[in-house]
N, C-alpha and C. Protein backbone atom coordinates (compact mmCIF):
# COMPACT_ATOMS: atom_id res chain seq x y z
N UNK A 1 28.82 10.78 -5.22
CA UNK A 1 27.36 10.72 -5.14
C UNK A 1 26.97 10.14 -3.78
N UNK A 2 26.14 10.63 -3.33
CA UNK A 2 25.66 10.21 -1.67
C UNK A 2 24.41 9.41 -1.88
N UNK A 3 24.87 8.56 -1.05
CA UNK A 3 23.79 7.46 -0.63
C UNK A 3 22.70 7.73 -0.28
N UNK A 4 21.12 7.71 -0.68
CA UNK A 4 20.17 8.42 0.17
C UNK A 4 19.40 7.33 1.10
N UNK A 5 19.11 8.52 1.96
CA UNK A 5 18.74 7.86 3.04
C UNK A 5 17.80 6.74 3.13
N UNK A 6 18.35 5.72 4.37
CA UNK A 6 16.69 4.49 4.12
C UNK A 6 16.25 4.84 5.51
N UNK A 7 14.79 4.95 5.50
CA UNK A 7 14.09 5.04 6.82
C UNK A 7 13.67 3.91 7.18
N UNK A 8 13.62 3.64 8.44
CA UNK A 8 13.42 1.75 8.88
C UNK A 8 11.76 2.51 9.35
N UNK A 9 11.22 3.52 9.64
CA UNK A 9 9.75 3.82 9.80
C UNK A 9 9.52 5.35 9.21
N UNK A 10 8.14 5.37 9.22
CA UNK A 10 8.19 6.93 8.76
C UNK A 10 6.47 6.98 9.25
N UNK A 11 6.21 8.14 9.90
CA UNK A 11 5.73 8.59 10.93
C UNK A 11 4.99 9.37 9.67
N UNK A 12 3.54 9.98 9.76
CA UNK A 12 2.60 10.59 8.75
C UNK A 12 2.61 11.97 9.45
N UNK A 13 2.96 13.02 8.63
CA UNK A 13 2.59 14.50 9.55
C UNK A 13 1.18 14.67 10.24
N UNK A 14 0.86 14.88 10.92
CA UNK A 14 -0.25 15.43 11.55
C UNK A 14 -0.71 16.84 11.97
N UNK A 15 -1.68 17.40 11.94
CA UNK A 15 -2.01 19.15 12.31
C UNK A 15 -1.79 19.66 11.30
N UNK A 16 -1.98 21.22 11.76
CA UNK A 16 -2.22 21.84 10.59
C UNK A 16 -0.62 22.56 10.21
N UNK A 17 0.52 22.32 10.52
CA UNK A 17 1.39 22.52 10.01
C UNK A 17 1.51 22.13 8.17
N UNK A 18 1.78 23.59 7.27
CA UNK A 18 2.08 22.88 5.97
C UNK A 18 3.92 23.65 5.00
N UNK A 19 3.87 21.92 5.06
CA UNK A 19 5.09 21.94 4.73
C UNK A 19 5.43 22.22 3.10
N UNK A 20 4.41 22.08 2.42
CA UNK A 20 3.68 22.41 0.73
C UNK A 20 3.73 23.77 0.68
N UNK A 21 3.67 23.90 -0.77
CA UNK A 21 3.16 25.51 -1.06
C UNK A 21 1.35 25.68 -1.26
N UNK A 22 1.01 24.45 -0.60
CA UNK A 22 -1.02 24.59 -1.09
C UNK A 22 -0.96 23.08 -0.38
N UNK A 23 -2.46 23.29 0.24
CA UNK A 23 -2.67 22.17 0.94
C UNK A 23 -3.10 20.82 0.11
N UNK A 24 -3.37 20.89 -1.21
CA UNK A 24 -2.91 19.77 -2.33
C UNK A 24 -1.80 19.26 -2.08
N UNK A 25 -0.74 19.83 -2.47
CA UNK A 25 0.10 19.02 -2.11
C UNK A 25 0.56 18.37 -0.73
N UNK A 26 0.39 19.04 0.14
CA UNK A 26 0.43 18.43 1.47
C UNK A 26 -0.33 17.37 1.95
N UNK A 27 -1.26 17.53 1.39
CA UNK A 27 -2.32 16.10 1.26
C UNK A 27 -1.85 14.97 0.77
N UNK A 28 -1.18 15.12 0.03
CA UNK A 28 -0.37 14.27 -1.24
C UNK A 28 0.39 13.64 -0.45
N UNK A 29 1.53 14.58 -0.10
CA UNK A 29 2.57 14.36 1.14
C UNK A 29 2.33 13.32 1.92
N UNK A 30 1.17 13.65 2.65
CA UNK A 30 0.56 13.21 3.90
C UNK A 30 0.21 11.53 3.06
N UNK A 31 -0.51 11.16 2.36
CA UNK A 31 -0.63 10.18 1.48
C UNK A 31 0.06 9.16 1.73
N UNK A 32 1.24 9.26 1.06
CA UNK A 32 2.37 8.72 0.94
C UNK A 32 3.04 8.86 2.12
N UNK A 33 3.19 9.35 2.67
CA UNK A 33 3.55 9.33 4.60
C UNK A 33 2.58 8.31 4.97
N UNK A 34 1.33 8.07 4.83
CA UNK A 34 1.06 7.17 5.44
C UNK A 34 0.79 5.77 4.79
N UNK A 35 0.96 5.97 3.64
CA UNK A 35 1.53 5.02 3.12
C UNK A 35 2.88 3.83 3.56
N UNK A 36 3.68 5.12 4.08
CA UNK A 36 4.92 4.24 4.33
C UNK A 36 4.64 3.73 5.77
N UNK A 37 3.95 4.65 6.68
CA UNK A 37 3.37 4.37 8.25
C UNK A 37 2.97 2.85 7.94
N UNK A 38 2.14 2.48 7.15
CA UNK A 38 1.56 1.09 7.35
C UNK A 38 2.06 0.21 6.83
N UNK A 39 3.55 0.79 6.07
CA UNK A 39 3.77 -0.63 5.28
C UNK A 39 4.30 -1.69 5.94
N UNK A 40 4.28 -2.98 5.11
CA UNK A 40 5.13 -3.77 5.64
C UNK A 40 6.91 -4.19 5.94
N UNK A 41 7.14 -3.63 5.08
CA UNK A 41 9.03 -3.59 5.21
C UNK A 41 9.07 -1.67 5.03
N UNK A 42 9.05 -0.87 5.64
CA UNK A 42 9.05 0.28 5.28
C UNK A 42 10.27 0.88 4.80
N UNK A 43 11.66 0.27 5.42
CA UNK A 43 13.00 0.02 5.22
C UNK A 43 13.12 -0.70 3.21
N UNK A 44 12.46 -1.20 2.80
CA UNK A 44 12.27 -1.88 1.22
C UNK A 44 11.48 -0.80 0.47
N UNK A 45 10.53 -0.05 1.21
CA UNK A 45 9.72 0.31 0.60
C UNK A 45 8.77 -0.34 0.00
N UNK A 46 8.26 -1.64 0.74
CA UNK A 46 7.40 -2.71 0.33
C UNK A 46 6.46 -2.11 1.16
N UNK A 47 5.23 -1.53 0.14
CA UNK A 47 3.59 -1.40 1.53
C UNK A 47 3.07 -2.43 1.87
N UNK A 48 2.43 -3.50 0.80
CA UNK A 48 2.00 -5.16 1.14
C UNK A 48 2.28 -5.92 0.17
N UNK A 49 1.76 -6.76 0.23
CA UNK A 49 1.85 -8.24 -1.05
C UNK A 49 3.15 -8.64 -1.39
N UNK A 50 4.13 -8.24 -0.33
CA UNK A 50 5.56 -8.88 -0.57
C UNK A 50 6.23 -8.12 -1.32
N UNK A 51 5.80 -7.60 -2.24
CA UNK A 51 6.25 -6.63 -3.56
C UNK A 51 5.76 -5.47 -4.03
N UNK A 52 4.73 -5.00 -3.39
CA UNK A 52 3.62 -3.49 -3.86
C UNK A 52 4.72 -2.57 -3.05
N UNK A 53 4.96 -1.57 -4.09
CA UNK A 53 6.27 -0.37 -3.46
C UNK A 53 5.81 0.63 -3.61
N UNK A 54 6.07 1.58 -2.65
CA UNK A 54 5.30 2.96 -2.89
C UNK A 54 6.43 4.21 -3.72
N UNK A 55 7.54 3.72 -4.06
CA UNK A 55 8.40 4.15 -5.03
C UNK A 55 9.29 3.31 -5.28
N UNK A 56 10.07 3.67 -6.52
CA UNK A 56 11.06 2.50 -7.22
C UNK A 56 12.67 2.47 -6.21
N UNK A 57 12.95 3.37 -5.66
CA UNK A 57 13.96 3.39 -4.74
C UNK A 57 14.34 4.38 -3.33
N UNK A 58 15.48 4.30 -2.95
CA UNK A 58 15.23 5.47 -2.12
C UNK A 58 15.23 6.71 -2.67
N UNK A 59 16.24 6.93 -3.57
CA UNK A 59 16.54 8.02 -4.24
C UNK A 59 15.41 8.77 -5.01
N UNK A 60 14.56 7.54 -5.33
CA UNK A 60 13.04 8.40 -5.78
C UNK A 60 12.32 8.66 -5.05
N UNK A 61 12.13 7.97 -3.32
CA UNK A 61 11.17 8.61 -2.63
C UNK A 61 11.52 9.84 -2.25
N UNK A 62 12.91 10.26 -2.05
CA UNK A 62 13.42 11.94 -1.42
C UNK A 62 13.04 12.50 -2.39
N UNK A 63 13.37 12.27 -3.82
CA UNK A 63 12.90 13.38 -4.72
C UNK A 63 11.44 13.21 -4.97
N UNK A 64 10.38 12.22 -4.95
CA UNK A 64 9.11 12.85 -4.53
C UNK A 64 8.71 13.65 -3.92
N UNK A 65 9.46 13.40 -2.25
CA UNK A 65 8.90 14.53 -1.33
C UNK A 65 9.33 15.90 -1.73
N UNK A 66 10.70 15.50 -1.90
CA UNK A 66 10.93 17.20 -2.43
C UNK A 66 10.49 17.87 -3.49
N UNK A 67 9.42 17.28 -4.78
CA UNK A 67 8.96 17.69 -5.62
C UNK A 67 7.95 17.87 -4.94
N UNK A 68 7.25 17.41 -4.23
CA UNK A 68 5.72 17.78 -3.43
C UNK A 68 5.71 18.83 -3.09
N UNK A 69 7.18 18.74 -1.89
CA UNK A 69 7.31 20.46 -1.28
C UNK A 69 7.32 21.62 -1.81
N UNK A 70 8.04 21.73 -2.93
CA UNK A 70 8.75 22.86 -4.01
C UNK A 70 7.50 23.00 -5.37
N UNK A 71 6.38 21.92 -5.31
CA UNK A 71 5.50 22.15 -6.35
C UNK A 71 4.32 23.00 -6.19
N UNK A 72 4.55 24.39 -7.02
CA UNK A 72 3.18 25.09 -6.91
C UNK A 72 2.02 24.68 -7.76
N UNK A 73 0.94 25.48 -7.31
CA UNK A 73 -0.57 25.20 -7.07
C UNK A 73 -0.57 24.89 -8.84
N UNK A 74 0.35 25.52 -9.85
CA UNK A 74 -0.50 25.50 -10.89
C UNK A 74 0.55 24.68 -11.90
N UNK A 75 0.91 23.48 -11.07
CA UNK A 75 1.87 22.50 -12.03
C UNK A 75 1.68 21.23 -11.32
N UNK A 76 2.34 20.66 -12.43
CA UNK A 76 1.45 18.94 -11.77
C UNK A 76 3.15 18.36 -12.33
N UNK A 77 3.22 17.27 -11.06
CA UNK A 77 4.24 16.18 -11.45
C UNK A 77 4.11 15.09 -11.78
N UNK A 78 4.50 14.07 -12.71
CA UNK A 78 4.46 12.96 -13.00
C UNK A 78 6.10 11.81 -12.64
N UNK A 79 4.91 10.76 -12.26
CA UNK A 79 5.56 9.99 -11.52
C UNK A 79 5.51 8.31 -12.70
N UNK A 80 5.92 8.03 -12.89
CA UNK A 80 6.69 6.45 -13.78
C UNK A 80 6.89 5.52 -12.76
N UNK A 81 6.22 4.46 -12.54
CA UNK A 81 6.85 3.66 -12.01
C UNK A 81 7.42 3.86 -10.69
N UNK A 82 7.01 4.69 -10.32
CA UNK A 82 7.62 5.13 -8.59
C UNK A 82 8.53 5.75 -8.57
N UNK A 83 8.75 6.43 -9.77
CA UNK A 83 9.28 7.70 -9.57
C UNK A 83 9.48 9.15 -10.78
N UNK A 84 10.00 9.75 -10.22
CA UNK A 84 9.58 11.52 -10.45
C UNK A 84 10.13 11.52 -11.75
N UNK A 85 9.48 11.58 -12.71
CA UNK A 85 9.95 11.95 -14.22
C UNK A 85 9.77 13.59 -14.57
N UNK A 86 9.15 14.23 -14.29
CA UNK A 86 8.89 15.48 -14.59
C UNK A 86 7.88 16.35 -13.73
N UNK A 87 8.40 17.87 -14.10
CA UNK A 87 6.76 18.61 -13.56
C UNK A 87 6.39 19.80 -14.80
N UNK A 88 5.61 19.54 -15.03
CA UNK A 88 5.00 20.42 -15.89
C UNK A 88 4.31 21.91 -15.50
N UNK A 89 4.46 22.92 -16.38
CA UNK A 89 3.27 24.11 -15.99
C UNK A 89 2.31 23.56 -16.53
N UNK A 90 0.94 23.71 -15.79
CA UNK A 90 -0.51 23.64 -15.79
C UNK A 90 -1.18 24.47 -15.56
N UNK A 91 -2.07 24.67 -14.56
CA UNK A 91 -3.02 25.43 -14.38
C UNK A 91 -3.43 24.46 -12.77
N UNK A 92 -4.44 25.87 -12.09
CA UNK A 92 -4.73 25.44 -10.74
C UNK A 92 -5.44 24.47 -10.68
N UNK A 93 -6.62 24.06 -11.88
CA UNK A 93 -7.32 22.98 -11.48
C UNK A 93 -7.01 21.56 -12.68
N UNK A 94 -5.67 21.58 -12.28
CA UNK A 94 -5.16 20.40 -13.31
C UNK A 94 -4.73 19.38 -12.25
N UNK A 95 -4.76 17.97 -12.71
CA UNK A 95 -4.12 17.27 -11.29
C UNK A 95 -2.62 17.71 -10.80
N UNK A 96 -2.91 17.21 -9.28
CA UNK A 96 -1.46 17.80 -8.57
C UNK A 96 -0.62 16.73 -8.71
N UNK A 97 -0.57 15.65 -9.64
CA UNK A 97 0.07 14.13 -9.48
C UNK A 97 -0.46 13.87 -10.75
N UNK A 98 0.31 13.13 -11.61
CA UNK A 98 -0.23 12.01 -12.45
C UNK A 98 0.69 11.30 -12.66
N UNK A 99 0.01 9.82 -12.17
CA UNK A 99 1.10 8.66 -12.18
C UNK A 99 1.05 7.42 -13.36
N UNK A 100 2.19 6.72 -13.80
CA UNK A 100 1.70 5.04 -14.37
C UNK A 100 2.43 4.39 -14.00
N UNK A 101 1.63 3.39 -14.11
CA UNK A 101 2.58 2.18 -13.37
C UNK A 101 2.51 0.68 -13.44
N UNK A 102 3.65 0.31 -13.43
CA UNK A 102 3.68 -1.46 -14.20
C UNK A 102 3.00 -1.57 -15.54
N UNK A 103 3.27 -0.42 -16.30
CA UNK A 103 2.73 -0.62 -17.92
C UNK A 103 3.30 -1.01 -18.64
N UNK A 104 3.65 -2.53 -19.00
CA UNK A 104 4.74 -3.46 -19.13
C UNK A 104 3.86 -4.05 -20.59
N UNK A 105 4.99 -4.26 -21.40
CA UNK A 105 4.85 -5.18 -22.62
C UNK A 105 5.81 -6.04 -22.38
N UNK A 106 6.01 -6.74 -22.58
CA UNK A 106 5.01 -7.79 -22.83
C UNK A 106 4.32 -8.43 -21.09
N UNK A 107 3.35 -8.11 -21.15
CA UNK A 107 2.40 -8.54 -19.42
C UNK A 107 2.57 -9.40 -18.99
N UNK A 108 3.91 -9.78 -18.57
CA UNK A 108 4.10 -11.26 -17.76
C UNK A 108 5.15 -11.37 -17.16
N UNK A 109 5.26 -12.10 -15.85
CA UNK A 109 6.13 -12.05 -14.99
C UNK A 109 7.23 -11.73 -15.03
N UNK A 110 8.10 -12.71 -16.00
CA UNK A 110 9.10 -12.68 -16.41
C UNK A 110 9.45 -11.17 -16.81
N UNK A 111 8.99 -10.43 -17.80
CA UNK A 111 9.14 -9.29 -18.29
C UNK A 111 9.19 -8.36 -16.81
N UNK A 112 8.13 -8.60 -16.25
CA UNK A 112 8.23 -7.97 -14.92
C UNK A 112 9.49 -7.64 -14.35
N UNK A 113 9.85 -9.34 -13.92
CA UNK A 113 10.95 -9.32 -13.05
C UNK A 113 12.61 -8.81 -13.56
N UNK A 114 12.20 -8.82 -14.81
CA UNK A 114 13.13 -8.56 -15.38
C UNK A 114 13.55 -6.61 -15.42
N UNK A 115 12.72 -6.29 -15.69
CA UNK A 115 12.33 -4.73 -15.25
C UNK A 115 12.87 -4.45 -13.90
N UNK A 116 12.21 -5.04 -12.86
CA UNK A 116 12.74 -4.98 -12.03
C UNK A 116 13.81 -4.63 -11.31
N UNK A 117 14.77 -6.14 -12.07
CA UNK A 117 15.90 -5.79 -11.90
C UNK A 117 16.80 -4.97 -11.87
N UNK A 118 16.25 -4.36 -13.40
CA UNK A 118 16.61 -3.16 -13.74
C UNK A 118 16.31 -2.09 -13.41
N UNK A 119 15.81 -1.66 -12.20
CA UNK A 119 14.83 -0.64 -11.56
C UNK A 119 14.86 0.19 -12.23
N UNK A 120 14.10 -0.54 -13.09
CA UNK A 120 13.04 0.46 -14.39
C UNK A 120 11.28 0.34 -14.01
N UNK A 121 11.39 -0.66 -13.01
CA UNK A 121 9.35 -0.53 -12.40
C UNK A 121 9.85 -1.26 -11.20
N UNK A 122 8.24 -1.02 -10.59
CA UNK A 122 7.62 -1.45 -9.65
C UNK A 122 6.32 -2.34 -9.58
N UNK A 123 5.91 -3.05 -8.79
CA UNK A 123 4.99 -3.11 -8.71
C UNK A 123 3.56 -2.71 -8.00
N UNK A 124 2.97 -2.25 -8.64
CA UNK A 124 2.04 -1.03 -8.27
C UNK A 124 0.44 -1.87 -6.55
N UNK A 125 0.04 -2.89 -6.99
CA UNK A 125 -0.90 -2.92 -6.50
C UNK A 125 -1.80 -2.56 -6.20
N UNK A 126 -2.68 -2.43 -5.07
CA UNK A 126 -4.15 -2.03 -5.84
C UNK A 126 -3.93 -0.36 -5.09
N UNK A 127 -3.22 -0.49 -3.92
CA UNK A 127 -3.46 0.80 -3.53
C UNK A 127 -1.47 1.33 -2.97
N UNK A 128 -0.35 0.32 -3.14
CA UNK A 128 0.87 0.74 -2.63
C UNK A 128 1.17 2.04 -3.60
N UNK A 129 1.07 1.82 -4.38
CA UNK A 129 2.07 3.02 -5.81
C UNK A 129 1.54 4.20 -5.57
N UNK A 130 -0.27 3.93 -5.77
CA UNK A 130 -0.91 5.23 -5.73
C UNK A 130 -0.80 5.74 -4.27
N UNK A 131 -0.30 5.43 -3.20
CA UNK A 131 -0.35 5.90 -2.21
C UNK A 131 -1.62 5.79 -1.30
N UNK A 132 -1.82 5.06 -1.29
CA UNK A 132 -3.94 4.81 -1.03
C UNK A 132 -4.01 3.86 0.21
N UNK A 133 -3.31 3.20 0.63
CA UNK A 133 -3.00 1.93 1.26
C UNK A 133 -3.51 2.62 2.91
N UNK A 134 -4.26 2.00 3.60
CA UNK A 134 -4.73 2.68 5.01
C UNK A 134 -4.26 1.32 5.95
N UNK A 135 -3.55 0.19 5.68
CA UNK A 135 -3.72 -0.75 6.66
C UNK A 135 -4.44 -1.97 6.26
N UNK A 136 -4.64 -3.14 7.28
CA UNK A 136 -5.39 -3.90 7.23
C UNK A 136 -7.25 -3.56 6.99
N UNK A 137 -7.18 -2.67 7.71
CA UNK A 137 -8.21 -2.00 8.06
C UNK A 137 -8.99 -1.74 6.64
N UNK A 138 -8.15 -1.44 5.78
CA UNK A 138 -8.89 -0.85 4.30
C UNK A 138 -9.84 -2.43 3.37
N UNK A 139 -9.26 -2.97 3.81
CA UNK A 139 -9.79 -4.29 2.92
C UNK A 139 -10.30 -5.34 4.20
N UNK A 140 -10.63 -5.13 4.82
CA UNK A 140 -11.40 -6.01 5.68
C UNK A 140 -12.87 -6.39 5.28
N UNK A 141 -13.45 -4.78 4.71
CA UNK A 141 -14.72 -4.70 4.26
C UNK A 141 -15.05 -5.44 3.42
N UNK A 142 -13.41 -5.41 2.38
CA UNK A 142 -14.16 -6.19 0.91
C UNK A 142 -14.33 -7.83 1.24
N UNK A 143 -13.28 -8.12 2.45
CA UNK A 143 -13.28 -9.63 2.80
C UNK A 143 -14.54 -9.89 3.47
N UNK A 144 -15.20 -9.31 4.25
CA UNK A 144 -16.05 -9.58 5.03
C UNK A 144 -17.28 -9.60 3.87
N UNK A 145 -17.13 -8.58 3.14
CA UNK A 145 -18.28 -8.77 1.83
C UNK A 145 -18.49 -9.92 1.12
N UNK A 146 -17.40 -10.84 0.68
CA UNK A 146 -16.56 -11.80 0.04
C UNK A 146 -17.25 -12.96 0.89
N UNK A 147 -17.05 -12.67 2.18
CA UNK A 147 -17.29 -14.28 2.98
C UNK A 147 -18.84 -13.96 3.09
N UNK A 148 -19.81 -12.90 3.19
CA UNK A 148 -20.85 -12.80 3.08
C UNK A 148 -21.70 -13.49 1.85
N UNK A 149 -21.20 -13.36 0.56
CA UNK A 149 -21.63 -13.67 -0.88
C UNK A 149 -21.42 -15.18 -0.84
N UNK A 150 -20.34 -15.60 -0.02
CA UNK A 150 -20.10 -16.97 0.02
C UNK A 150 -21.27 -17.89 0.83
N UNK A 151 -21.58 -16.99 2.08
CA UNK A 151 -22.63 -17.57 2.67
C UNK A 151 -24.48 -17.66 1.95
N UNK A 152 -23.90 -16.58 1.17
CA UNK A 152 -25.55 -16.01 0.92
C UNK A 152 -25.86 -17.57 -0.25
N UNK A 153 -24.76 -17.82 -0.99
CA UNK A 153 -24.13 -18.97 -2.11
C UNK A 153 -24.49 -20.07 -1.78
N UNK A 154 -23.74 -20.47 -0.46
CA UNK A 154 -23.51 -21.55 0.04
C UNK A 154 -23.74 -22.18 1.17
N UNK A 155 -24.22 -21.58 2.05
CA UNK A 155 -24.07 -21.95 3.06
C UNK A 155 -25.65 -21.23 3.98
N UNK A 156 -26.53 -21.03 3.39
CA UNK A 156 -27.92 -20.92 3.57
C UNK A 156 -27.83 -18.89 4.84
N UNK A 157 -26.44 -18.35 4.49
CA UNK A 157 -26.78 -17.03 4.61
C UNK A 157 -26.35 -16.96 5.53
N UNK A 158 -25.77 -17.94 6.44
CA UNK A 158 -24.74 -18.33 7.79
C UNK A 158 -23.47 -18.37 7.74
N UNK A 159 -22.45 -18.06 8.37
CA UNK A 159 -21.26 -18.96 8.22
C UNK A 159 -20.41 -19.26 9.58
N UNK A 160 -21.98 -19.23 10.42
CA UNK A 160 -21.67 -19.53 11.88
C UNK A 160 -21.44 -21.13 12.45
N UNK A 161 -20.00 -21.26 12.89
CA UNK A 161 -19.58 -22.94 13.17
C UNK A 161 -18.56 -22.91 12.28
N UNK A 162 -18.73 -22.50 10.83
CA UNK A 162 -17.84 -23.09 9.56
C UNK A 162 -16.12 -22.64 10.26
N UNK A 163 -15.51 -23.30 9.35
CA UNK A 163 -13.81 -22.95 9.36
C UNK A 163 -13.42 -23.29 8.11
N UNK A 164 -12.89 -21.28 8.38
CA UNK A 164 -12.26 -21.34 7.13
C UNK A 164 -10.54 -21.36 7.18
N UNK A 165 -9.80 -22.30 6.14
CA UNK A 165 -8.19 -22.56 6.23
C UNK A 165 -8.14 -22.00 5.22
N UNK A 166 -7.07 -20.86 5.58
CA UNK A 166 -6.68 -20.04 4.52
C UNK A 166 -4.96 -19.90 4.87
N UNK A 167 -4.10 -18.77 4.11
CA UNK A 167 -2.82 -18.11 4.23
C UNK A 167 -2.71 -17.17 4.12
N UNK A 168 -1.37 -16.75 4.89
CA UNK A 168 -1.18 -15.23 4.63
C UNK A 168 -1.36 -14.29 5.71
N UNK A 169 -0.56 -13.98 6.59
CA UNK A 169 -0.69 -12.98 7.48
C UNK A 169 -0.45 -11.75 7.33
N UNK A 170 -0.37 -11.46 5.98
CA UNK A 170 0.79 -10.34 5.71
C UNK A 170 -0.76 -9.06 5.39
N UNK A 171 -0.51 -8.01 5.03
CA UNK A 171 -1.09 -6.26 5.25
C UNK A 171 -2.65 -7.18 4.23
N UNK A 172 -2.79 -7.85 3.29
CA UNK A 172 -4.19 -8.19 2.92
C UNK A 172 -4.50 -9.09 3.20
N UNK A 173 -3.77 -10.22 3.35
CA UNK A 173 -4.32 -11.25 3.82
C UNK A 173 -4.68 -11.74 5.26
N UNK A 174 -4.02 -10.90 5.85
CA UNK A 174 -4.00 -10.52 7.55
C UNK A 174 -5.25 -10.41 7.72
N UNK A 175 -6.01 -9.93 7.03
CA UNK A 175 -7.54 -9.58 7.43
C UNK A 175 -8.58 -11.06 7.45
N UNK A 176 -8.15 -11.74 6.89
CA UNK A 176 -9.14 -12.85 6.79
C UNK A 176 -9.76 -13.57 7.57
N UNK A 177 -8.52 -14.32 8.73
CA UNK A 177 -9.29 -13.96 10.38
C UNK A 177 -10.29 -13.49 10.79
N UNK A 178 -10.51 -12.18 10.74
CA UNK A 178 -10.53 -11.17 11.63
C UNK A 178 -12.31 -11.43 10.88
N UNK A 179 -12.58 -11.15 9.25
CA UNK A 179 -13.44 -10.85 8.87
C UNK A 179 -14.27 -12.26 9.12
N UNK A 180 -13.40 -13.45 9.10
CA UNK A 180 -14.48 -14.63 9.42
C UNK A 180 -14.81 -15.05 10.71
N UNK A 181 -14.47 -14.35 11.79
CA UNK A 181 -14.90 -14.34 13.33
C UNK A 181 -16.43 -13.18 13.18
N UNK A 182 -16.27 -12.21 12.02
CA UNK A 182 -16.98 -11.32 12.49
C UNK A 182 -18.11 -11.93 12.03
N UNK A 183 -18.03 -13.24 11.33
CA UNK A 183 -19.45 -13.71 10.86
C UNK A 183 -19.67 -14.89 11.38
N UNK A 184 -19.17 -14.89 12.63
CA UNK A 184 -19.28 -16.11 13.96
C UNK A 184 -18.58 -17.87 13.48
N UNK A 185 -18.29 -17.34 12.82
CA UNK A 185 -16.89 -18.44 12.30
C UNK A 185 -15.60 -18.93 12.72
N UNK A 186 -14.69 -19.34 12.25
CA UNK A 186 -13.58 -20.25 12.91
C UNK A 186 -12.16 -19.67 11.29
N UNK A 187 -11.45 -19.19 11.75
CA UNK A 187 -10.85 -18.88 11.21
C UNK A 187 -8.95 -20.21 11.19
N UNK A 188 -8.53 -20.93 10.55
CA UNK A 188 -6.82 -20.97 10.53
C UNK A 188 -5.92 -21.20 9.80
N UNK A 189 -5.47 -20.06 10.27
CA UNK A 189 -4.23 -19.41 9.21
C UNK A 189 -3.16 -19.72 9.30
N UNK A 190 -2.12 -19.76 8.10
CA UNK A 190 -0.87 -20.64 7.71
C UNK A 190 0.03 -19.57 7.21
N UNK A 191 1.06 -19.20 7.95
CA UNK A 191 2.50 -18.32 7.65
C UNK A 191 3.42 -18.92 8.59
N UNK A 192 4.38 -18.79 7.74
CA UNK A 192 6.01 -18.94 8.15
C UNK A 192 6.98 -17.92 9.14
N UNK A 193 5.85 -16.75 8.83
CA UNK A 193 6.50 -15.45 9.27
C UNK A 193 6.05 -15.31 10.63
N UNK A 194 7.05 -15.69 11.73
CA UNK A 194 6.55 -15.05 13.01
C UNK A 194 6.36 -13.76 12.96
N UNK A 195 6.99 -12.98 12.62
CA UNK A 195 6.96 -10.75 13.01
C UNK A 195 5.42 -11.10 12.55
N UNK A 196 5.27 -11.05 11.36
CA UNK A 196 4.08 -10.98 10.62
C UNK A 196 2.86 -11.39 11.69
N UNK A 197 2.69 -12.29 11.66
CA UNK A 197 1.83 -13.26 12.87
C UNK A 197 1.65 -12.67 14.09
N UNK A 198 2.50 -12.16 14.72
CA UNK A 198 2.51 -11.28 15.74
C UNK A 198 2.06 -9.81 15.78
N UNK A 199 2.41 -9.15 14.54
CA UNK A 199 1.97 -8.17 14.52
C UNK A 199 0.31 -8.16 14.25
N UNK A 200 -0.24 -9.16 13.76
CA UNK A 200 -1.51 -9.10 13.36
C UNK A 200 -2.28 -9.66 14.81
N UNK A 201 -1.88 -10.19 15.55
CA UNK A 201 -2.04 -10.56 16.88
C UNK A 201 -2.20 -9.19 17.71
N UNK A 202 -1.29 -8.37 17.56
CA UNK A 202 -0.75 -7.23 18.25
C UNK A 202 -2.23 -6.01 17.99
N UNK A 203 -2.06 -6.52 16.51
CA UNK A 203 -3.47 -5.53 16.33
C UNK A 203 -5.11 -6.06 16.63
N UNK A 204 -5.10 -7.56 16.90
CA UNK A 204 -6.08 -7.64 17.32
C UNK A 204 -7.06 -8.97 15.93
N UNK A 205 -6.12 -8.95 15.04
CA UNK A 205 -6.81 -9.62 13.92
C UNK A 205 -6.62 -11.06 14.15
N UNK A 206 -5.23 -11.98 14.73
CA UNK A 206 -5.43 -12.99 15.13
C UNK A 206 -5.59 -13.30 16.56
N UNK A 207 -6.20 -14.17 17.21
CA UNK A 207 -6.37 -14.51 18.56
C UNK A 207 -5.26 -15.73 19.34
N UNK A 208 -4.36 -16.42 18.40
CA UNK A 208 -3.32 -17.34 19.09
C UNK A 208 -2.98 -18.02 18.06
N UNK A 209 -1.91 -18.59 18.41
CA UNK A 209 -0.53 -19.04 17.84
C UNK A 209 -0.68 -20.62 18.34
């Protein structure tokens, strides 16, 4: 049995090249390509939060893609936990994907981690599993919304001067910085992780070390 491959990056197709049998699925494709473009360990298959995976191994991300490629317009695949359980005949306007994920009894860590182990799940997050994940960039809004409600709360609708001490440099929490400068504030942040720290530097979200 052969080892499948680990990619240390993965690059999102671009143009109108399609590698699908219908541009559904190539969309799909594309998804999850850029999914892995932004993650944080892309080599783990970790997108953010230390643990949000955009499939349960390697061996399930090749056979995603290759179920994407090989899936026509009028069948849909289902995906478990981050990975490919089946494809069904459907019809053209049935979904091109249907996924679940981390649907765990008993709902608690332990059970979790224990699963885990057994790479029998993943953990899904709000946007790694489904493939949804755009970057820092995607949740900045909701932070900046967040520190807005806080001001409107607390702080007479300002939160210009304040400093906020927070953690976390990593793909969501990376944003927090970024969103409390934009409301003329003082942002400082606490990680262990130089790469991390740097890369959010690199993009522009922290200003110094």
């Amino acid at each position: 049995m052969t080892t499948p491959e680990i990619l240390y990056s993965v690059k999102a197709q671009r143009g109108p090249e399609l590698r699908c049998k219908g541009w559904r699925q190539e969309s799909i494709l594309r998804m999850l390509e850029n999914n892995m473009e932004n993650a944080e360990k892309p080599e783990e298959l970790v997108i953010y939060g230390g643990i949000g995976k955009a499939a349960r191994n390697w061996e399930s991300y090749h056979a995603i893609v290759e179920s994407l490629k090989e899936l026509e317009d009028d069948e849909t695949l289902v995906v478990q936990s981050g990975m490919p359980v089946a494809i069904f005949k459907t019809h053209k306007y049935a979904p091109t994907v249907v996924m679940a994920t981390t649907n765990i009894m008993k709902a608690d860590w332990p059970t979790f981690y224990d699963l885990q182990d057994k790479n029998l799940t993943i953990y899904a997050n709000y946007t790694a599993a489904p493939w949804e994940y755009i970057g820092t960039q995607g949740v900045i809004q909701g932070t900046f919304e967040t520190l807005s409600a806080i001001a409107r709360l607390h702080y007479n609708d300002s939160l210009v001067g304040k400093i906020l001490l927070t953690a976390g440099a990593g793909g969501m929490g990376g944003n927090q910085t970024r969103a409390m400068t934009m409301h003329g504030g003082v942002a400082i942040l606490c990680d262990s992780n130089i790469e991390i720290i740097q890369r959010r530097i690199d993009k522009g979200f922290i200003d110094e070390v």
